[in-house]
C-alpha atoms as a PDB file:
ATOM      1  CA  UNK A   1      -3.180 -28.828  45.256  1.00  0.00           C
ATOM      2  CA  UNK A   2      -2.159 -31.059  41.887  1.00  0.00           C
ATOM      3  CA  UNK A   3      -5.785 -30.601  41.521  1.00  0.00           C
ATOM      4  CA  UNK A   4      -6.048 -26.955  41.570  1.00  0.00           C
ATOM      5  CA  UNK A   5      -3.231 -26.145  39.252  1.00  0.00           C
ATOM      6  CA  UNK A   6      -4.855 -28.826  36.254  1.00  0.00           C
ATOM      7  CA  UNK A   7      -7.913 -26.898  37.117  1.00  0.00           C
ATOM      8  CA  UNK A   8      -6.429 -23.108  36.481  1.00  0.00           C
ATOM      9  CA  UNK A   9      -4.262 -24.309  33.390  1.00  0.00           C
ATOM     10  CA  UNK A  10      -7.554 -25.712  31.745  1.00  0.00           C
ATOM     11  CA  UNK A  11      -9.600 -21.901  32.560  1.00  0.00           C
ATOM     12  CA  UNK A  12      -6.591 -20.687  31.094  1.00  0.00           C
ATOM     13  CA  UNK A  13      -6.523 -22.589  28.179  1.00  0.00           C
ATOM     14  CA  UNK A  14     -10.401 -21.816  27.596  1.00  0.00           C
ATOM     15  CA  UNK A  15     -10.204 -18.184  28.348  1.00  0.00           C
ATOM     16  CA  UNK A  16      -6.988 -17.720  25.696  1.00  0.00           C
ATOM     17  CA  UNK A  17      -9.731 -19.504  22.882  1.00  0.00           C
ATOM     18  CA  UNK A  18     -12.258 -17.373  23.653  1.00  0.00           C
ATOM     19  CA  UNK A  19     -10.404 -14.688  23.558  1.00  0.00           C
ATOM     20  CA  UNK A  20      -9.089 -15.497  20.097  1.00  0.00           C
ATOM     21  CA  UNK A  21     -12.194 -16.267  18.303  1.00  0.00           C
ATOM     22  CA  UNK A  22     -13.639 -12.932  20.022  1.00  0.00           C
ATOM     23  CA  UNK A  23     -11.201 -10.611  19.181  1.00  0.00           C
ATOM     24  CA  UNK A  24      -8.991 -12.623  16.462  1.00  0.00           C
ATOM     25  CA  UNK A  25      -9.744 -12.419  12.764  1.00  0.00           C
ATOM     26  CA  UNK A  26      -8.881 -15.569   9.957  1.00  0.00           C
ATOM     27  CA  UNK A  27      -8.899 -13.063   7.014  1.00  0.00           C
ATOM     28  CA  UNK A  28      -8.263  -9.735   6.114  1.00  0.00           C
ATOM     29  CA  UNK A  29      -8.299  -8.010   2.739  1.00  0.00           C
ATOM     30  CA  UNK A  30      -9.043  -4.607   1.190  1.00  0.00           C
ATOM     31  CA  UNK A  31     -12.604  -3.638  -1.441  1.00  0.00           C
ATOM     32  CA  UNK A  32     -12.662  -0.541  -3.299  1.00  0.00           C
ATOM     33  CA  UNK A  33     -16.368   0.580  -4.352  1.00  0.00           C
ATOM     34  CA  UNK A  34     -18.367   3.685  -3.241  1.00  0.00           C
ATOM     35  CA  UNK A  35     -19.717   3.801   0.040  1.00  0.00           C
ATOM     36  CA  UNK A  36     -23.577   4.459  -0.250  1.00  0.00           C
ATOM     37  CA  UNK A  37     -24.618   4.546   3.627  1.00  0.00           C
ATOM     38  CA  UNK A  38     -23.123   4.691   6.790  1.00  0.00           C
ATOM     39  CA  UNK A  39     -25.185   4.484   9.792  1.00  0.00           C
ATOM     40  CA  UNK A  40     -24.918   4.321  13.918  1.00  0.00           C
ATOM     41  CA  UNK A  41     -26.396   1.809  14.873  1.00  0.00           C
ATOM     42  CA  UNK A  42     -26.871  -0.557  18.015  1.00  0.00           C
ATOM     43  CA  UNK A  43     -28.907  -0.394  21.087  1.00  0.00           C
ATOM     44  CA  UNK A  44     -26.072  -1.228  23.849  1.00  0.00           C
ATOM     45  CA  UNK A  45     -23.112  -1.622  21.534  1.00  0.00           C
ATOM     46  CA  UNK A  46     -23.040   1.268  19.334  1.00  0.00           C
ATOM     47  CA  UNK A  47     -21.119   0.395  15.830  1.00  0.00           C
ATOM     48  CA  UNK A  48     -21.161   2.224  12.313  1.00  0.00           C
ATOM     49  CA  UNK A  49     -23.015  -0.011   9.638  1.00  0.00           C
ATOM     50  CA  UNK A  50     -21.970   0.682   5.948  1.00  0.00           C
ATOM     51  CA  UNK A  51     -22.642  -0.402   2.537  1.00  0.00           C
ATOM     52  CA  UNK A  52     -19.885  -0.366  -0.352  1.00  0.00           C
ATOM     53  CA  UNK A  53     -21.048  -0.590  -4.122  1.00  0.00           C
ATOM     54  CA  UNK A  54     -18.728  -2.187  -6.231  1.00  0.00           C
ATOM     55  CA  UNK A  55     -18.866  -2.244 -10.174  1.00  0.00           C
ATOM     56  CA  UNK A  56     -20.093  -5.017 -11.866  1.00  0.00           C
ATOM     57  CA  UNK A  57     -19.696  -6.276 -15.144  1.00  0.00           C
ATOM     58  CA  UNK A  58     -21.487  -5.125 -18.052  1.00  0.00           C
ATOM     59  CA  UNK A  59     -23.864  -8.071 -19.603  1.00  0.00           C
ATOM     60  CA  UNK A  60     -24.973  -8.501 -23.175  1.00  0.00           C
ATOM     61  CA  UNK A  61     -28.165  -6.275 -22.516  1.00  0.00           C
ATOM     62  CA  UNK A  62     -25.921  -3.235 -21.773  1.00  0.00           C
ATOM     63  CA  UNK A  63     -27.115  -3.370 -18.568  1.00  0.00           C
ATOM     64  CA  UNK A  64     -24.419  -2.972 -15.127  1.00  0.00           C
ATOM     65  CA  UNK A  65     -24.476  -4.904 -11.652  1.00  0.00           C
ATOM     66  CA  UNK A  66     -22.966  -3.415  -8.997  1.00  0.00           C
ATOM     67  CA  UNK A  67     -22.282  -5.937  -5.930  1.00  0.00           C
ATOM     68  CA  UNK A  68     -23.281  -4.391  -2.495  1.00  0.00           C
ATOM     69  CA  UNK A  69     -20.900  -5.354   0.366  1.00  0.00           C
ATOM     70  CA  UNK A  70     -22.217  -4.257   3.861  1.00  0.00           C
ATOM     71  CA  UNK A  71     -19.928  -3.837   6.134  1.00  0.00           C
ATOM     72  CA  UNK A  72     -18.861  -2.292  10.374  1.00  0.00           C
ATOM     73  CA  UNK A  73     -16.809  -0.001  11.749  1.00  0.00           C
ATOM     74  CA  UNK A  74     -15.801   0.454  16.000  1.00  0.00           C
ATOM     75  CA  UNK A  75     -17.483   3.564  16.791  1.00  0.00           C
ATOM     76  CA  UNK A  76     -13.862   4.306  18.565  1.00  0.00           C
ATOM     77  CA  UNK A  77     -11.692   4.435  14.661  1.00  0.00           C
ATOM     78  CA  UNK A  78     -13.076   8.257  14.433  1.00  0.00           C
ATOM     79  CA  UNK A  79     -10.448   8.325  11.672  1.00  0.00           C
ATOM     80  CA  UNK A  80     -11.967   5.635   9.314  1.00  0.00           C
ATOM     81  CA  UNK A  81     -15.190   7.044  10.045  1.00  0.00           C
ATOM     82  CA  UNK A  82     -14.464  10.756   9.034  1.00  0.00           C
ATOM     83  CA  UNK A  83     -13.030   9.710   5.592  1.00  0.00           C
ATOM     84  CA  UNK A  84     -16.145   7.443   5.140  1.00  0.00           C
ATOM     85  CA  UNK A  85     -18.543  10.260   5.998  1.00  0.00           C
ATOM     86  CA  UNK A  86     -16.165  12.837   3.811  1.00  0.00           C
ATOM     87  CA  UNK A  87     -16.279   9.892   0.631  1.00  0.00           C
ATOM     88  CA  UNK A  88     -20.337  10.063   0.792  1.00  0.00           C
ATOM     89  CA  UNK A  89     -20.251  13.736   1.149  1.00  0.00           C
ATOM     90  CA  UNK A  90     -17.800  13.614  -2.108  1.00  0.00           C
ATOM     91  CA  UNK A  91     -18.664  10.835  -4.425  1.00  0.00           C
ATOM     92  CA  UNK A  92     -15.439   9.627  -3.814  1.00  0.00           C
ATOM     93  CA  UNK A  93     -14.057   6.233  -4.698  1.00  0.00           C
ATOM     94  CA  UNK A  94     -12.826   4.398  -1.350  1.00  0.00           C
ATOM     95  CA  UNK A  95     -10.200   1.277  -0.729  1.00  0.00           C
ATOM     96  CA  UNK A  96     -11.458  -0.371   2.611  1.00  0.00           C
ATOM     97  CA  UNK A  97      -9.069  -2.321   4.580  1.00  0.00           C
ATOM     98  CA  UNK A  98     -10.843  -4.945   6.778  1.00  0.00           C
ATOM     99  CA  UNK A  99     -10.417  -7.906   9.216  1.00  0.00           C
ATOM    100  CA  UNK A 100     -13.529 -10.841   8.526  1.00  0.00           C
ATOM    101  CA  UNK A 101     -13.873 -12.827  12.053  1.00  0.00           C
ATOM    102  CA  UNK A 102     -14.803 -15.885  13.206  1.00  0.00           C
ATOM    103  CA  UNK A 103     -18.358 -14.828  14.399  1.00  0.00           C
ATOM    104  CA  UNK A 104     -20.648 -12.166  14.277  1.00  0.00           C
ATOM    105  CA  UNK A 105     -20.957 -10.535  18.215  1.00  0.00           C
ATOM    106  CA  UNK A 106     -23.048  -7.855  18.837  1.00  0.00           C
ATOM    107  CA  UNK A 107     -19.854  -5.666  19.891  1.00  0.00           C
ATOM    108  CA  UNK A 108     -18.379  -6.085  16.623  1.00  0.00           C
ATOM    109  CA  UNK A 109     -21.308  -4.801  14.960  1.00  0.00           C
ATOM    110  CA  UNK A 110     -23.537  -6.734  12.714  1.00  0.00           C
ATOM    111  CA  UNK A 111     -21.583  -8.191  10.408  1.00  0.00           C
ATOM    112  CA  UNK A 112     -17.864 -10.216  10.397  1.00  0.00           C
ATOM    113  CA  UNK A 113     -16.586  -7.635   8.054  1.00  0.00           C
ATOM    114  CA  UNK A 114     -14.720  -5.287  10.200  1.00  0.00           C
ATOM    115  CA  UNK A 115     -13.128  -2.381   8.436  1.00  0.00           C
ATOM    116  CA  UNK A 116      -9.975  -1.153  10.358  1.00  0.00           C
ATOM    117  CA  UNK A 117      -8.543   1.701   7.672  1.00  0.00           C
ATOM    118  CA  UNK A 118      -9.986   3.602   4.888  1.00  0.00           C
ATOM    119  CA  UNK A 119      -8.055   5.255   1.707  1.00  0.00           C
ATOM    120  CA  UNK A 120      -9.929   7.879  -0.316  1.00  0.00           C
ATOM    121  CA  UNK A 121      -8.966   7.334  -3.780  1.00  0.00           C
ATOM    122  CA  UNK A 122      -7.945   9.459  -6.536  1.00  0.00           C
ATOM    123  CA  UNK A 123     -11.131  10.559  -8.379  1.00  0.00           C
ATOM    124  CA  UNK A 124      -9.682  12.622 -11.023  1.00  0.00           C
ATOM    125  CA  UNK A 125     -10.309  11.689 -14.739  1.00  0.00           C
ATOM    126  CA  UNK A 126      -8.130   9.207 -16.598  1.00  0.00           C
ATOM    127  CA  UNK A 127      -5.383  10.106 -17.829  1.00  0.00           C
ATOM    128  CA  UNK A 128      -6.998  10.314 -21.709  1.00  0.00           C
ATOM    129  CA  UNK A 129      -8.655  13.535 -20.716  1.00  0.00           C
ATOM    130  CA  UNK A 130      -6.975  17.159 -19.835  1.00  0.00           C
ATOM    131  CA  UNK A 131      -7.303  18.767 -16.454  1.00  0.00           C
ATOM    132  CA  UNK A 132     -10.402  20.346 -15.890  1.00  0.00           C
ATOM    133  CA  UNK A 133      -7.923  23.652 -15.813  1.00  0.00           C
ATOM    134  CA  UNK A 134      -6.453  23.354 -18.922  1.00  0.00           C
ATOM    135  CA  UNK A 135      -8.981  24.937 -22.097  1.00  0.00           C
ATOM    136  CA  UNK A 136      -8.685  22.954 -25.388  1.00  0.00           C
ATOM    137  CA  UNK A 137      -5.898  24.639 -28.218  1.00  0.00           C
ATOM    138  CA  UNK A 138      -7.618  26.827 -30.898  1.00  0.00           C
ATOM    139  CA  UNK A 139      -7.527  25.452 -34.325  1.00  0.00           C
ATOM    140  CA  UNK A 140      -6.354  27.790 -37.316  1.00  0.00           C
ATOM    141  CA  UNK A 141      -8.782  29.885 -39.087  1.00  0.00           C
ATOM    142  CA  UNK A 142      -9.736  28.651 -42.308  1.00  0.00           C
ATOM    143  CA  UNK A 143      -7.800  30.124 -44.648  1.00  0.00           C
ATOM    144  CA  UNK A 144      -9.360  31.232 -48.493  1.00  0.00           C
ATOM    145  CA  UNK A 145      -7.642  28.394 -50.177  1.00  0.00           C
ATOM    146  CA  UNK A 146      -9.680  26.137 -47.710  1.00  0.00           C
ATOM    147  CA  UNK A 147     -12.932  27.441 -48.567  1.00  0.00           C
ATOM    148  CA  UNK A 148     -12.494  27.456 -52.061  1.00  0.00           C
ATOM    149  CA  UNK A 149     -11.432  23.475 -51.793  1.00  0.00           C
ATOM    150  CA  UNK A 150     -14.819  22.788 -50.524  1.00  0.00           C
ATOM    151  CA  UNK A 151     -16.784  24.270 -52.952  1.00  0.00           C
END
């Protein structure tokens, strides 16, 4: 019986660390790029496969790198995967939340980078430039003492 009981607390203790390092994560974080493909992918297992551009940094040539971060998505987060699709459609900036885990399993798609929420960012211009709406002021018309300055 003694026997038994060792023998179901050990299963017990291996199933609980499987468990873990299947569904568990060690890091989480958020990237903000533009998302440049999104995919379905998977023959049993089906995931969304992504790819986020991020800006680089300009070198002395003038010339920019972009970093390209691929990343998955559970076909079952319809939410995150709507505002992904609508961001592509749009040209919109995204901030990707995501959960990195301890393996790469073909049910988690094919990468550790597991994206959990998505925030469409503000794409308007900075804050240097006037709404699109608003139309530039007029300037004065020259009057004849101008004219006759320049001449």
């Amino acid at each position: 019986m003694r026997k038994w009981v060792i023998f179901a607390i050990f299963l017990a203790i291996v199933f609980g660390i499987l468990y873990y390092l299947t569904f568990g994560y060690y890091s989480e974080g958020k990237r903000g790029g533009f998302v440049t493909r999104l995919s379905n992918k998977g023959y049993l297992f089906k995931t969304y496969e992504g790819e986020l551009r991020m800006g680089g940094l300009y070198e002395g040539e003038g010339t920019m790198n972009s970093q390209r971060w691929i990343f998955s998505v559970s076909s079952k987060n319809k939410d995150a995967i709507a505002k992904l699709e609508d961001a592509i459609a749009n040209g919109h900036r995204v901030s990707l939340t995501y959960e990195e885990k301890f393996f790469q399993l073909p049910w988690n798609g094919d990468t550790q980078f597991f994206v959990t929420n998505v925030e469409v960012l503000d794409t308007g211009r900075g804050s240097n430039f006037p709404p699109a709406a608003e139309t530039p002021k007029q300037l004065p018309a020259p009057t004849e003492l101008d004219t006759n300055a320049t001449l």
